[in-house]
PDB file of N, CA and C in Angstrom:
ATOM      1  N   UNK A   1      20.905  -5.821 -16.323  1.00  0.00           N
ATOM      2  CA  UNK A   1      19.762  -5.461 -17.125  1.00  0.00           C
ATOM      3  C   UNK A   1      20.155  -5.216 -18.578  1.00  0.00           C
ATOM      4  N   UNK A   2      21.597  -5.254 -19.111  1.00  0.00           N
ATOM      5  CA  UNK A   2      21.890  -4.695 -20.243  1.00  0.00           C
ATOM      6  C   UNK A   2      22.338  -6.218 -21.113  1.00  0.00           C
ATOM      7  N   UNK A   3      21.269  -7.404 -20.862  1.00  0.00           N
ATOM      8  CA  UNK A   3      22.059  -8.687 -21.316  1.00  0.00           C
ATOM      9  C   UNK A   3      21.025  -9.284 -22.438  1.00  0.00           C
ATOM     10  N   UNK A   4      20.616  -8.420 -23.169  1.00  0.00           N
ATOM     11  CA  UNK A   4      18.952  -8.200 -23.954  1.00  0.00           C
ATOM     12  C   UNK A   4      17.851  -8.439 -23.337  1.00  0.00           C
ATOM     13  N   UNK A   5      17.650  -8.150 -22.418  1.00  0.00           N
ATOM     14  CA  UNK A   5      16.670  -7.696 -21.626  1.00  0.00           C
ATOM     15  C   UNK A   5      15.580  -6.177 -22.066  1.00  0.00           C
ATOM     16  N   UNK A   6      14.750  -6.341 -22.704  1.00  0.00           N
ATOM     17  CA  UNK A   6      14.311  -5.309 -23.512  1.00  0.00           C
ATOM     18  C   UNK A   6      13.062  -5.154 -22.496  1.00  0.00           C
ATOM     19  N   UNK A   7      12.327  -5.476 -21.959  1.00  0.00           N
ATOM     20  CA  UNK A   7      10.987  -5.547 -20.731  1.00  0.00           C
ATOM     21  C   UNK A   7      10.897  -6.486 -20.384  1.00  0.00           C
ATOM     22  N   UNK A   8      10.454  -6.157 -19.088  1.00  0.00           N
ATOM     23  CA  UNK A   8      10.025  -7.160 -17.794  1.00  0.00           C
ATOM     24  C   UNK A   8       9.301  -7.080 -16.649  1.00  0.00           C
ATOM     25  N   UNK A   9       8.271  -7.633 -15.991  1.00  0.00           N
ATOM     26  CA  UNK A   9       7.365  -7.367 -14.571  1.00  0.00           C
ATOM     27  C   UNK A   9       8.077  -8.156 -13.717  1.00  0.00           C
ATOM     28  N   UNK A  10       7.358  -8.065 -12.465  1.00  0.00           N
ATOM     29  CA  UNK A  10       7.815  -8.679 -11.200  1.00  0.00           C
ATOM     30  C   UNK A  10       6.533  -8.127 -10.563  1.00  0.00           C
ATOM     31  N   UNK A  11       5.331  -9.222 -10.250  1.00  0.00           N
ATOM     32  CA  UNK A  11       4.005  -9.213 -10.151  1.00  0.00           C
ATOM     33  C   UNK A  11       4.216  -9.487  -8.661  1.00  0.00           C
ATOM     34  N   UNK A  12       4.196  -8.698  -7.663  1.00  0.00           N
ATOM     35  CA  UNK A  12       4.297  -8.943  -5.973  1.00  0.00           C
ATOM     36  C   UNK A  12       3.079  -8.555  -5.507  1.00  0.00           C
ATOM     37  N   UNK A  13       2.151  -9.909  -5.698  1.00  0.00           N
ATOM     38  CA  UNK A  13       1.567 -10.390  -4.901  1.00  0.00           C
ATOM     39  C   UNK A  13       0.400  -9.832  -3.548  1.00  0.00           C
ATOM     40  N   UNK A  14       1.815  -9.613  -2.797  1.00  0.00           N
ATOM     41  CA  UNK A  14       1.336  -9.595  -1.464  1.00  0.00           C
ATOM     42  C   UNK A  14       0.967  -7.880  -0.850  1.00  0.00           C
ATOM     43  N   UNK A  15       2.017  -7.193  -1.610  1.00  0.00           N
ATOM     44  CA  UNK A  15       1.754  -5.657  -1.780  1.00  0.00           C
ATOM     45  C   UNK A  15       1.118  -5.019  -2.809  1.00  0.00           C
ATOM     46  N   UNK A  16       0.213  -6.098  -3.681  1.00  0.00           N
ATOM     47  CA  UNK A  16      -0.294  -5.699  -4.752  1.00  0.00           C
ATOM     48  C   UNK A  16       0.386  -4.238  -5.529  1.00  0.00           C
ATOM     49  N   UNK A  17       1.437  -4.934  -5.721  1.00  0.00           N
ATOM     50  CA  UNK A  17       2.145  -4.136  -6.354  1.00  0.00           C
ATOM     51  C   UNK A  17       3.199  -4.895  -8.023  1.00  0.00           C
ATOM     52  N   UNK A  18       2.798  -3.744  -8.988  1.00  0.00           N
ATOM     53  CA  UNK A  18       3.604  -4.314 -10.319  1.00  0.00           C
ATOM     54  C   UNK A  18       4.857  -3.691 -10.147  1.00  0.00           C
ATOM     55  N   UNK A  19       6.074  -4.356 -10.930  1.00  0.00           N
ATOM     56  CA  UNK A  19       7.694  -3.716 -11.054  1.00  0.00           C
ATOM     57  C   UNK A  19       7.446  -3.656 -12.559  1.00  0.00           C
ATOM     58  N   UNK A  20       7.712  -2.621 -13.194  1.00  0.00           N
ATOM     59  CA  UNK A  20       7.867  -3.020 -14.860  1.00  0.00           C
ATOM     60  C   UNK A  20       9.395  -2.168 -15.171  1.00  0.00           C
ATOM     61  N   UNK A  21      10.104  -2.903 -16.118  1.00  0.00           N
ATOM     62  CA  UNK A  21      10.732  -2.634 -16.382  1.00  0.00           C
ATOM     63  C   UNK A  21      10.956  -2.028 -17.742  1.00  0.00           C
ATOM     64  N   UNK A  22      11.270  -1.320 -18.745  1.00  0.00           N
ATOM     65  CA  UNK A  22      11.192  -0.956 -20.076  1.00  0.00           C
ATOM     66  C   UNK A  22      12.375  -0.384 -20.672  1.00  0.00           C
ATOM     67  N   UNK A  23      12.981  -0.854 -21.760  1.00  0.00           N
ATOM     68  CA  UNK A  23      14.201  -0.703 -22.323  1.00  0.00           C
ATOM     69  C   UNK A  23      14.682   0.634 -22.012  1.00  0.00           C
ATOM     70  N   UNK A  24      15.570   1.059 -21.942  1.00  0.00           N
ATOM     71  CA  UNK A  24      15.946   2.517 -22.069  1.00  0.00           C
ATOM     72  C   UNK A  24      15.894   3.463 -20.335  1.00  0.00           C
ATOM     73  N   UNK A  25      15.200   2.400 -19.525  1.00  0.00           N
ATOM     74  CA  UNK A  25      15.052   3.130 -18.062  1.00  0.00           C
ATOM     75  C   UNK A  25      16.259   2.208 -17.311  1.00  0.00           C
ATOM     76  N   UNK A  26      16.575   3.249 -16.234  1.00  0.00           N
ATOM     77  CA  UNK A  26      17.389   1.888 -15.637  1.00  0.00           C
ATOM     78  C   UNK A  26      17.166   1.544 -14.490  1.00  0.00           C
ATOM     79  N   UNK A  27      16.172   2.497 -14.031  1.00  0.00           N
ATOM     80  CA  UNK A  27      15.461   1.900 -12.763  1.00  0.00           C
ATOM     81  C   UNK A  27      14.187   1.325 -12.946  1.00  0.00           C
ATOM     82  N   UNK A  28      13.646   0.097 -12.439  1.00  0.00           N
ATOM     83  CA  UNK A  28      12.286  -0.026 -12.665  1.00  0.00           C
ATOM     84  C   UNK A  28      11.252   0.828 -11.920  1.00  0.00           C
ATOM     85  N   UNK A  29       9.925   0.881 -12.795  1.00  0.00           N
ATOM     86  CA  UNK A  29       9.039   2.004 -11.837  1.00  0.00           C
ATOM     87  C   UNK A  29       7.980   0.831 -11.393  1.00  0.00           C
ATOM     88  N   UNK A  30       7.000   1.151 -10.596  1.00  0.00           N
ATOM     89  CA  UNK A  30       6.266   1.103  -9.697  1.00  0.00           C
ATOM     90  C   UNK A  30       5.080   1.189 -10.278  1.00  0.00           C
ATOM     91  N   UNK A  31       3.899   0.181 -10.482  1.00  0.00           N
ATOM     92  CA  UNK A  31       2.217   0.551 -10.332  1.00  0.00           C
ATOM     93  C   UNK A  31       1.713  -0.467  -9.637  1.00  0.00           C
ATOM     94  N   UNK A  32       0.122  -0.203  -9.695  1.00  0.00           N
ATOM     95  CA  UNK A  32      -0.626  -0.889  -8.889  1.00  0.00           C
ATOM     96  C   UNK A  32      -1.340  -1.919 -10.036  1.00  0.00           C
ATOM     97  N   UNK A  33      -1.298  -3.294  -9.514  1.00  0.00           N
ATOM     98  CA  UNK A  33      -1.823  -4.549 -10.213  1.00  0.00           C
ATOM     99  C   UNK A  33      -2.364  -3.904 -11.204  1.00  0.00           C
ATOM    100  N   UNK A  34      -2.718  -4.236 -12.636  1.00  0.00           N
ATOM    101  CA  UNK A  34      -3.340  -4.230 -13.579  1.00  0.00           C
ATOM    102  C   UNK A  34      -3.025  -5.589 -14.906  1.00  0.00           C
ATOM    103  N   UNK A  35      -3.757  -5.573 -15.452  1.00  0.00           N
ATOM    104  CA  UNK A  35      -3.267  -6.231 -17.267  1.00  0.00           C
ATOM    105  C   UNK A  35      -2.616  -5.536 -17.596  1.00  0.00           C
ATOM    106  N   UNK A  36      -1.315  -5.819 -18.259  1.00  0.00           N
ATOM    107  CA  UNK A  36      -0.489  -5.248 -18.832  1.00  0.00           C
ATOM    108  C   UNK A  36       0.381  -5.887 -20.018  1.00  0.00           C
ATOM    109  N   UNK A  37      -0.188  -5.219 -21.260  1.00  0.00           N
ATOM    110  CA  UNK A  37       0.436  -5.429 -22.605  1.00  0.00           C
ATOM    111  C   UNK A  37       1.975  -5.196 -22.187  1.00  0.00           C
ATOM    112  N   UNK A  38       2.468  -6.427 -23.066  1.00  0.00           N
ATOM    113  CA  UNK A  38       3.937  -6.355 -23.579  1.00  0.00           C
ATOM    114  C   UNK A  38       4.141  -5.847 -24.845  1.00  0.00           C
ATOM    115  N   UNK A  39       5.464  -4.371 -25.415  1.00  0.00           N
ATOM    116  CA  UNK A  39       5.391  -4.060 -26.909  1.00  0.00           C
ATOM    117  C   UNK A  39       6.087  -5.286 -27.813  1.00  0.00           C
ATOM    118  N   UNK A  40       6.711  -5.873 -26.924  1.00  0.00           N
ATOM    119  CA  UNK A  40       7.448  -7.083 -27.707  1.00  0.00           C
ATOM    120  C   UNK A  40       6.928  -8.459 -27.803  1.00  0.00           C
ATOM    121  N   UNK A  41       5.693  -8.429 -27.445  1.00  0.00           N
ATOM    122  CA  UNK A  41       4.723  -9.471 -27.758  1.00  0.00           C
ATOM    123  C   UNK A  41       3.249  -9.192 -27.816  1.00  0.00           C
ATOM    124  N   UNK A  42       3.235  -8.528 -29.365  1.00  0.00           N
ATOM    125  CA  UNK A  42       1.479  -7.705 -29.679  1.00  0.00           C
ATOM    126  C   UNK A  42       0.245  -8.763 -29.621  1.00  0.00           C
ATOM    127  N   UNK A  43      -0.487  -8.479 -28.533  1.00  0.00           N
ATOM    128  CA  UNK A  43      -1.647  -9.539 -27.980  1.00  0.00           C
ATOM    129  C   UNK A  43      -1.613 -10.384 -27.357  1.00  0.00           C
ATOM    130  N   UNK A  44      -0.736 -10.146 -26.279  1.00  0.00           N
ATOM    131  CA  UNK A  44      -0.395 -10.781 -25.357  1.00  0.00           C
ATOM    132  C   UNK A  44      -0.476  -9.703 -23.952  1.00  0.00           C
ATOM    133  N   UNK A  45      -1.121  -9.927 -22.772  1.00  0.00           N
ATOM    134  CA  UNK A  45      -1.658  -8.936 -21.699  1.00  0.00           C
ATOM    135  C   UNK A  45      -0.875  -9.789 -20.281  1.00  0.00           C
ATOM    136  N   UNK A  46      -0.366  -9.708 -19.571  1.00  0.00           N
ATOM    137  CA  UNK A  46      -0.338 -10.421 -18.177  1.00  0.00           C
ATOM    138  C   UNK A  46      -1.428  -9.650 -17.636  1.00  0.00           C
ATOM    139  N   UNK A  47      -2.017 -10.922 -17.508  1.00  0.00           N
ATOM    140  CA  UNK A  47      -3.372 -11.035 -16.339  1.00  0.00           C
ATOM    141  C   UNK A  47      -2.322 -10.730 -14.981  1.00  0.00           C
ATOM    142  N   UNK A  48      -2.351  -9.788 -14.026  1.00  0.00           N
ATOM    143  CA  UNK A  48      -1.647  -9.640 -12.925  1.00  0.00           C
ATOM    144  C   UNK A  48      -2.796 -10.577 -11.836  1.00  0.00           C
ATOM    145  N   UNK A  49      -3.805 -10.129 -12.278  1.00  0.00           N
ATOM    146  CA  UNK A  49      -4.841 -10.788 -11.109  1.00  0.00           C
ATOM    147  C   UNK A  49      -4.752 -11.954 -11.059  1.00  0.00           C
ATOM    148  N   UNK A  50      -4.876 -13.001 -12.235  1.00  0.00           N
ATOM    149  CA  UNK A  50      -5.033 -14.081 -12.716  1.00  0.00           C
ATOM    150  C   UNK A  50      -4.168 -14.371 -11.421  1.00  0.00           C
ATOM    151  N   UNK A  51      -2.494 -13.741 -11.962  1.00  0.00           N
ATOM    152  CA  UNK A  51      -1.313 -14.136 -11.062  1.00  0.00           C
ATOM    153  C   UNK A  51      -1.857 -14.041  -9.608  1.00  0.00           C
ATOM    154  N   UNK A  52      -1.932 -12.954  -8.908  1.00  0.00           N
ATOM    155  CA  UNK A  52      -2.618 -13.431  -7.196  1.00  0.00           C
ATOM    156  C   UNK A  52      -3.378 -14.358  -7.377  1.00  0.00           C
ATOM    157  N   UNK A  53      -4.545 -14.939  -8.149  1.00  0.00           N
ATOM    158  CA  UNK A  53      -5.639 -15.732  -7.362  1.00  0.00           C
ATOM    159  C   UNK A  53      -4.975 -17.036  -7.883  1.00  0.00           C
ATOM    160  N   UNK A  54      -3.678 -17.349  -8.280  1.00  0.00           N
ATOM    161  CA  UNK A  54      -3.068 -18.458  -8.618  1.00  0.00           C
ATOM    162  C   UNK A  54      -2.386 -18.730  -7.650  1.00  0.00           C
ATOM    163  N   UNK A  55      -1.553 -17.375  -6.761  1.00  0.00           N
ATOM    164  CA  UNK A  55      -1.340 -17.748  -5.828  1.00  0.00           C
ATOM    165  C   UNK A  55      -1.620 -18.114  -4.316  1.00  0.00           C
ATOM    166  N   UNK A  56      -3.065 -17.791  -4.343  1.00  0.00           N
ATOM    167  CA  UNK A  56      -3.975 -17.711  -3.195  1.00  0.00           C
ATOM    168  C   UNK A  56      -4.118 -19.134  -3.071  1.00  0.00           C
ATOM    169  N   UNK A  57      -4.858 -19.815  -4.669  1.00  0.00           N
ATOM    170  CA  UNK A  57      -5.360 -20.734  -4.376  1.00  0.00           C
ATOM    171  C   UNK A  57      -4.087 -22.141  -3.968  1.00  0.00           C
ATOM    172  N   UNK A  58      -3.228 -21.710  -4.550  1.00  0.00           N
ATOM    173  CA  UNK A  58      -1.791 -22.275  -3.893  1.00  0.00           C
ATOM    174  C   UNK A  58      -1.544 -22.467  -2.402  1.00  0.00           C
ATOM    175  N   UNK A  59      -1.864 -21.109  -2.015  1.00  0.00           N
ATOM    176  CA  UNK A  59      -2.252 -21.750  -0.566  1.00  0.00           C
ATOM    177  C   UNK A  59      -0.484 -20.680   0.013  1.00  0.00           C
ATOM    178  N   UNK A  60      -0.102 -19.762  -1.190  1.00  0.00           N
ATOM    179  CA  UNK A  60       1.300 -19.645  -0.888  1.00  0.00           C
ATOM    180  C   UNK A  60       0.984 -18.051  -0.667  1.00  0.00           C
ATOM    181  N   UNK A  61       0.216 -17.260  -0.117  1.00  0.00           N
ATOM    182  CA  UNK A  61      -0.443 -15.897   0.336  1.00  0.00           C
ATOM    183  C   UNK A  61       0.307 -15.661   1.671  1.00  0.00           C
TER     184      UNK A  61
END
């Protein structure tokens, strides 16, 4: 995590569950699906939902 890695998600799907990661922590924490702004890219949101119903319609649920 220390290879400039400054933030990061891991959008799972299936446990509707977010991983976020944020500079300075060294464990990632835990929420439940939402949009979520990046500080290192101002106006920019991950659609988390977007992400499930991309993978639904994939057929990969």
């Amino acid at each position: 995590m220390e290879f400039g890695t400054r933030e990061g998600a891991i959008v799972d799907v299936k446990t509707e569950r977010l991983w976020l990661y944020s500079q300075g922590e060294e464990i990632p924490h835990c929420e439940s699906l939402a949009p979520i702004p990046f500080d290192s890219c101002p106006g920019f949101k991950l659609n988390c939902f977007a992400s499930k119903d991309a993978v639904a319609r994939a057929g990969l649920d």
